[in-house]
Protein backbone atom coordinates (compact mmCIF):
# COMPACT_ATOMS: atom_id res chain seq x y z
CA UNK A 1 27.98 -24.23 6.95
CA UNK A 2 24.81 -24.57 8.43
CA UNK A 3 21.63 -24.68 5.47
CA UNK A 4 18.12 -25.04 5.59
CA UNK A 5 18.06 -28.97 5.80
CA UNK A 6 21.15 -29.00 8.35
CA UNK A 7 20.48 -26.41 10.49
CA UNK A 8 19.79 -26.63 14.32
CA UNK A 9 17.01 -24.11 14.48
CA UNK A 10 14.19 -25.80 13.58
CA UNK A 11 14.72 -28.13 16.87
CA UNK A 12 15.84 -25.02 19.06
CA UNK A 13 12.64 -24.12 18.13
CA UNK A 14 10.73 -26.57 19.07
CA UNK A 15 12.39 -27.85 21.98
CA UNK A 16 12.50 -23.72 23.36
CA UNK A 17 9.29 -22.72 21.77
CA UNK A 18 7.12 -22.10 25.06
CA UNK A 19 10.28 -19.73 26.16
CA UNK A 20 11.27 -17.84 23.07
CA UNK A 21 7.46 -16.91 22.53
CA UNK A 22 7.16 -14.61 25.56
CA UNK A 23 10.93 -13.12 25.57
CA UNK A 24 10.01 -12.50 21.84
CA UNK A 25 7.14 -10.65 22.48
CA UNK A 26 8.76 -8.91 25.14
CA UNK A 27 11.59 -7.99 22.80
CA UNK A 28 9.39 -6.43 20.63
CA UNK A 29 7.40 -4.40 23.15
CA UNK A 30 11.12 -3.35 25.08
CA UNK A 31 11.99 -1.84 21.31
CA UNK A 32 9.32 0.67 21.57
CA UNK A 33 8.26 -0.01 17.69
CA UNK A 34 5.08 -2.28 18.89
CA UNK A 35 2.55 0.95 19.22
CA UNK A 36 0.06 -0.91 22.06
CA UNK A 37 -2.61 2.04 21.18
CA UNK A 38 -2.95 0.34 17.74
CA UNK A 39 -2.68 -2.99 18.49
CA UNK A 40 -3.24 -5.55 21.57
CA UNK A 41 -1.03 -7.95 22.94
CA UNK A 42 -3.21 -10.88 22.53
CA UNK A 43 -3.09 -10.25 18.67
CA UNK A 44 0.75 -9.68 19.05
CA UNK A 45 1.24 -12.83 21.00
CA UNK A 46 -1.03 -14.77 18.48
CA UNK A 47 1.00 -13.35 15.53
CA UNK A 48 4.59 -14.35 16.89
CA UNK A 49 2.92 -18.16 17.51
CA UNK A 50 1.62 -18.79 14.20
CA UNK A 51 4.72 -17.44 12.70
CA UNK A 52 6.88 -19.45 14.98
CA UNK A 53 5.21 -22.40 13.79
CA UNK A 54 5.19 -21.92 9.83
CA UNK A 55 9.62 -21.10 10.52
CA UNK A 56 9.72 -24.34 12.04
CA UNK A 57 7.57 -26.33 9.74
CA UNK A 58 9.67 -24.88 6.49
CA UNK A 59 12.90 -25.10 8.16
CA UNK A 60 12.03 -29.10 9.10
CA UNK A 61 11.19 -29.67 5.87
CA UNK A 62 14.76 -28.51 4.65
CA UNK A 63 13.68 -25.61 3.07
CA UNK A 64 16.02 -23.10 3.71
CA UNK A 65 15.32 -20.33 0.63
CA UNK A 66 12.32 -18.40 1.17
CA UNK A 67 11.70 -17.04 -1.92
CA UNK A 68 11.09 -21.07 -2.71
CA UNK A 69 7.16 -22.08 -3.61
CA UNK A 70 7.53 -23.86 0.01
CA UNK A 71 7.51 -21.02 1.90
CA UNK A 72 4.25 -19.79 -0.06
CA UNK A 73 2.00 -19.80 3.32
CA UNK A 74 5.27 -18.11 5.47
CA UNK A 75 5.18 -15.19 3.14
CA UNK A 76 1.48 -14.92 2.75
CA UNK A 77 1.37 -14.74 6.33
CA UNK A 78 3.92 -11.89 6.63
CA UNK A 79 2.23 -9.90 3.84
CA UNK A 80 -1.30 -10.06 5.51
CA UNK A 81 0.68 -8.99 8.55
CA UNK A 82 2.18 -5.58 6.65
CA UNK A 83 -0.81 -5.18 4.90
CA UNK A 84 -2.74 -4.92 8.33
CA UNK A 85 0.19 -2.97 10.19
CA UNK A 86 0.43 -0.35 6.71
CA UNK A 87 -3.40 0.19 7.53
CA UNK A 88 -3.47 0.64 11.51
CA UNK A 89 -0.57 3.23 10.58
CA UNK A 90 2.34 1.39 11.77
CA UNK A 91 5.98 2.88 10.22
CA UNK A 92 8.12 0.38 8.05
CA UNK A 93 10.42 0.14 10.54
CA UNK A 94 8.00 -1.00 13.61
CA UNK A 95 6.80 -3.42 10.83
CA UNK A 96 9.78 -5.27 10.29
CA UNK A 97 11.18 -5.23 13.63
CA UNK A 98 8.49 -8.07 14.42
CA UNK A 99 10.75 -10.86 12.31
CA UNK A 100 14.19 -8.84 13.69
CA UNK A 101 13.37 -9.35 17.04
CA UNK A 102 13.12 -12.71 17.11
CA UNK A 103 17.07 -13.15 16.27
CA UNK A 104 17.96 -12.22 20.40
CA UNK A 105 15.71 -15.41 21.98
CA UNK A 106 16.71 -17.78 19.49
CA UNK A 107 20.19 -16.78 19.43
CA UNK A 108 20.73 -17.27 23.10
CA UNK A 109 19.44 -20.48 22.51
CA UNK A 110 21.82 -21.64 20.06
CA UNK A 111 24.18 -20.38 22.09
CA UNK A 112 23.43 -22.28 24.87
CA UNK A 113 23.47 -25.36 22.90
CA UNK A 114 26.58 -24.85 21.07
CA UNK A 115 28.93 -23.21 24.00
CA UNK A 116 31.24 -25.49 23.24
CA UNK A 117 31.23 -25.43 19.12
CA UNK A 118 32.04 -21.97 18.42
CA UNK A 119 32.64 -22.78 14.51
CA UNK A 120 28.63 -24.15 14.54
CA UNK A 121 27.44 -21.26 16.71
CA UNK A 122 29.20 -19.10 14.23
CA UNK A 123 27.81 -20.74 11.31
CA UNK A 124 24.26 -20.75 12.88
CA UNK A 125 23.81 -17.50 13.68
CA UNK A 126 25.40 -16.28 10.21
CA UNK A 127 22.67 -18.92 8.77
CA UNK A 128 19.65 -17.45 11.13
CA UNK A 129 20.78 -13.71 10.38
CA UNK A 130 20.64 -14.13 6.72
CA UNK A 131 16.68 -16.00 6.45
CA UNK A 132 15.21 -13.36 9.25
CA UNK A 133 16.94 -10.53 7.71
CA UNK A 134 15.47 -11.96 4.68
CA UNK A 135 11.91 -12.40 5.86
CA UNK A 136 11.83 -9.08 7.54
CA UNK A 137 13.17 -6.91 4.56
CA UNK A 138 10.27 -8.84 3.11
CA UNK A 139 7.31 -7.30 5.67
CA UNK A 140 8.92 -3.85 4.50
CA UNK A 141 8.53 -4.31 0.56
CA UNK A 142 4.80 -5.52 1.29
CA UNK A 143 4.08 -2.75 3.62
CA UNK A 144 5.45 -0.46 0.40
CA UNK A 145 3.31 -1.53 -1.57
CA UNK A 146 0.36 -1.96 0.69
CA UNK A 147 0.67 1.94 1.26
CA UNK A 148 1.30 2.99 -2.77
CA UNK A 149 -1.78 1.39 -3.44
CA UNK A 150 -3.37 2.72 -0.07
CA UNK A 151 -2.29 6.37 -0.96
CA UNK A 152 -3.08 6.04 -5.02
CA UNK A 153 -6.65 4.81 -4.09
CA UNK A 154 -6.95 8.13 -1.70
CA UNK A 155 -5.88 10.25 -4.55
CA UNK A 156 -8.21 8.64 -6.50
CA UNK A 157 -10.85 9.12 -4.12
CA UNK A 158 -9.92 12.79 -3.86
CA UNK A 159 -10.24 13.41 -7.49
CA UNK A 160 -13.96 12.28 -7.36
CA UNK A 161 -14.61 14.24 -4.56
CA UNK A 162 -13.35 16.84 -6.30
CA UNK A 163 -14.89 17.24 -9.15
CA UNK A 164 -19.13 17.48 -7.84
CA UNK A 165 -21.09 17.27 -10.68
CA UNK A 166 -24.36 19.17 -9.61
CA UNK A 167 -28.17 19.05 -11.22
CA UNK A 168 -28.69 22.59 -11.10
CA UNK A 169 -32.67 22.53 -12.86
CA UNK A 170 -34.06 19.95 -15.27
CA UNK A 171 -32.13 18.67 -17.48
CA UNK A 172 -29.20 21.44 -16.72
CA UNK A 173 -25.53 19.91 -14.74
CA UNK A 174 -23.09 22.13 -13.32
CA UNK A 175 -19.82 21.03 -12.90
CA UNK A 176 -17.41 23.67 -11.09
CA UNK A 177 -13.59 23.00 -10.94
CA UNK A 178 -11.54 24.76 -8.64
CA UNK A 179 -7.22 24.27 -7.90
CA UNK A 180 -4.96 22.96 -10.79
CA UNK A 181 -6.65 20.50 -13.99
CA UNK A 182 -4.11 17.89 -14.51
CA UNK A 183 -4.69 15.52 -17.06
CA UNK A 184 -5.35 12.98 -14.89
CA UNK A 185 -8.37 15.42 -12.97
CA UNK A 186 -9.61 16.28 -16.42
CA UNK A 187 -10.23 12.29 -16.96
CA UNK A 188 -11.72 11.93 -14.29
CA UNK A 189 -14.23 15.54 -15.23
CA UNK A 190 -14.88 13.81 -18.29
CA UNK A 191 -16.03 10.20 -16.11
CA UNK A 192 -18.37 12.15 -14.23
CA UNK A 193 -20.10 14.42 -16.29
CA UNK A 194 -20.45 11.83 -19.18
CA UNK A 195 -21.64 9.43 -15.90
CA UNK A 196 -24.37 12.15 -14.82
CA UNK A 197 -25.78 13.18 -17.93
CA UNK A 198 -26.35 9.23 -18.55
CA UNK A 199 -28.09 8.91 -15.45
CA UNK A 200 -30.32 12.28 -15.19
CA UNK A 201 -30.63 12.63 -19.19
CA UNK A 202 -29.61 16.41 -18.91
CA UNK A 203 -29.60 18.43 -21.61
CA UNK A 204 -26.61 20.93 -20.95
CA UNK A 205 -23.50 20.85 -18.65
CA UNK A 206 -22.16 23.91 -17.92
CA UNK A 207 -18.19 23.53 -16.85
CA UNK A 208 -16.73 26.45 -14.91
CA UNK A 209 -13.59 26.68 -14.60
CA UNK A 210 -13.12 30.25 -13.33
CA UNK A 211 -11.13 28.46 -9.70
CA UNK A 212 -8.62 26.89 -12.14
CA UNK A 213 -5.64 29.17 -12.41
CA UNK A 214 -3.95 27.47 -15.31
CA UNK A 215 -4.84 24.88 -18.33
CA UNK A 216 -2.15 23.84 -20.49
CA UNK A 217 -2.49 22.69 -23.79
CA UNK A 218 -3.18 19.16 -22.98
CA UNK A 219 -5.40 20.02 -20.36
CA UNK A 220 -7.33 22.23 -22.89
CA UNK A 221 -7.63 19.26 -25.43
CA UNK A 222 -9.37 17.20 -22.61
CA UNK A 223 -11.62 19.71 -21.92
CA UNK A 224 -12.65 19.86 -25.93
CA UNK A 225 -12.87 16.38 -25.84
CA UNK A 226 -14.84 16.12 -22.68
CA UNK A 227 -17.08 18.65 -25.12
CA UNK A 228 -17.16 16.31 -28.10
CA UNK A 229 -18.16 13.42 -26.00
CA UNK A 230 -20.94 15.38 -23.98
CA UNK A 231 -22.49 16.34 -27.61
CA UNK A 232 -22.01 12.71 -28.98
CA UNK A 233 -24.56 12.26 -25.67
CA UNK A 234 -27.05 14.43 -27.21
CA UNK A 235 -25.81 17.28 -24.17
CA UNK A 236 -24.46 20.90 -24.77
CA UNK A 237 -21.27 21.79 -23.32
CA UNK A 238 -20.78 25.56 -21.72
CA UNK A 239 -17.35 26.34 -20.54
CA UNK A 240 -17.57 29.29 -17.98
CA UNK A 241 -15.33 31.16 -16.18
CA UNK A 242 -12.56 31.21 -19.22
CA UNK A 243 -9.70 33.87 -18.71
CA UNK A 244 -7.49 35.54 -21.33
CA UNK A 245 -4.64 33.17 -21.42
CA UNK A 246 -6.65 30.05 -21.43
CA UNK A 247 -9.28 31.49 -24.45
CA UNK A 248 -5.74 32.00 -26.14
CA UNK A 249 -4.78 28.67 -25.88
CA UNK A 250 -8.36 27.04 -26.82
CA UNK A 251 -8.66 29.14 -29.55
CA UNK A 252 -5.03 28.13 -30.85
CA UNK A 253 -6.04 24.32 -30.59
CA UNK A 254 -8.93 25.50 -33.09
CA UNK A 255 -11.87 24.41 -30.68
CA UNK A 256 -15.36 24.53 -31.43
CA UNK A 257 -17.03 25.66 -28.43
């Protein structure tokens, strides 16, 4: 069975190289997953050469595994690749079909060259199929992850847009919340406001809630905290805007307001 160190790609490769390029790129634009109104074709066609190149140089080396250290530059160049694709707003799928579509060009070359050894053919192809399949399911778990941390760092944005903390007069900060107070909003209230009254020295912070249909209990114990801290700042804490069931609950923690 064909391995890393035995296998005939590598000199497919490098003996085909200046055909598979162009019938590769031309398999990825006939798949309909390269979107040409986010990227170019010059950038496409310089992102199937370098790759090319860094398969061949591994493979040559005998390095067939490429979760190996030796393929540290291969998979740093498919995860800038994913990253980049994630951000232009490519889909997983359109992502990974760039290291897929390579299997059609260089198969038909092996082919060629082993018409007569259908065992090797059989053996290379199983051998290519399993490292591109590899490499390409790659490009999808770095594109995952590239847009988790895109998304959580839009969320995050979001909460600090959120939650405006306003100077109102002299030494007076209003800070109006309006939609649900998660805990993780009600951190991010307490950031700001403690943030503001650092940096304008105010005096009192008035938090209104009247826009926030519901606090639970933890909520309610950030918000008494976010009160203790403000004091510990030498501020005053006002909570406005307080309905029925959420003076029930404050007053059931046993807050000081």
């Amino acid at each position: 069975m064909a391995t890393g160190s035995k296998s005939m790609i590598p000199d497919i490769v490098g003996r085909y190289e200046a055909e598979i390029l162009p019938e590769w790129v031309d398999q990825q634009l006939a798949a309909g997953t390269q979107r040409r109104d986010l990227m170019e074709q010059r950038e496409l066609r310089e992102q199937t050469k370098r790759f090319l190149a860094l398969l061949r140089g591994r493979l040559q080396n005998g390095d067939g595994d490429p979760d190996a250290p030796a393929w540290a530059s291969t998979r740093e160049f498919l995860g800038e690749l994913s990253r980049r694709r994630a951000q232009l707003g490519f889909s997983p799928s359109e992502t990974a079909t760039f290291v897929f579509s390579l299997k059609q060009p260089l198969f038909e070359r092996l082919r060629k060259e082993l018409v007569r050894e259908p065992e090797t053919l059989a053996e290379e192809i199983w051998y290519g199929t399993k490292l591109l399949d590899r490499l390409g399911l790659y490009t999808t778990e770095v594109y995952q992850k590239g847009r988790d941390e895109m998304i959580a760092r839009q969320q995050q944005e979001m909460l600090e847009l959120s939650t405006p903390v306003v100077q109102l007069w002299q030494g007076i900060l209003a800070l109006p919340l309006i939609g649900t107070l998660d805990s993780a909003r009600t951190q991010v209230v307490m950031e700001s406001l403690l943030q503001k009254i650092v940096d304008t020295g105010a005096e009192i912070a008035i938090i209104d809630i009247t826009g926030v249909p519901t606090v639970d209990t933890l909520v309610a114990q950030h918000l008494l905290k976010t009160v203790g801290a403000a004091r510990l700042m030498g501020a005053e804490c006002i909570i406005s805007g307080i309905r029925p069931q959420i003076a029930q609950t404050i007053v059931h923690l046993g807050g000081e307001l």
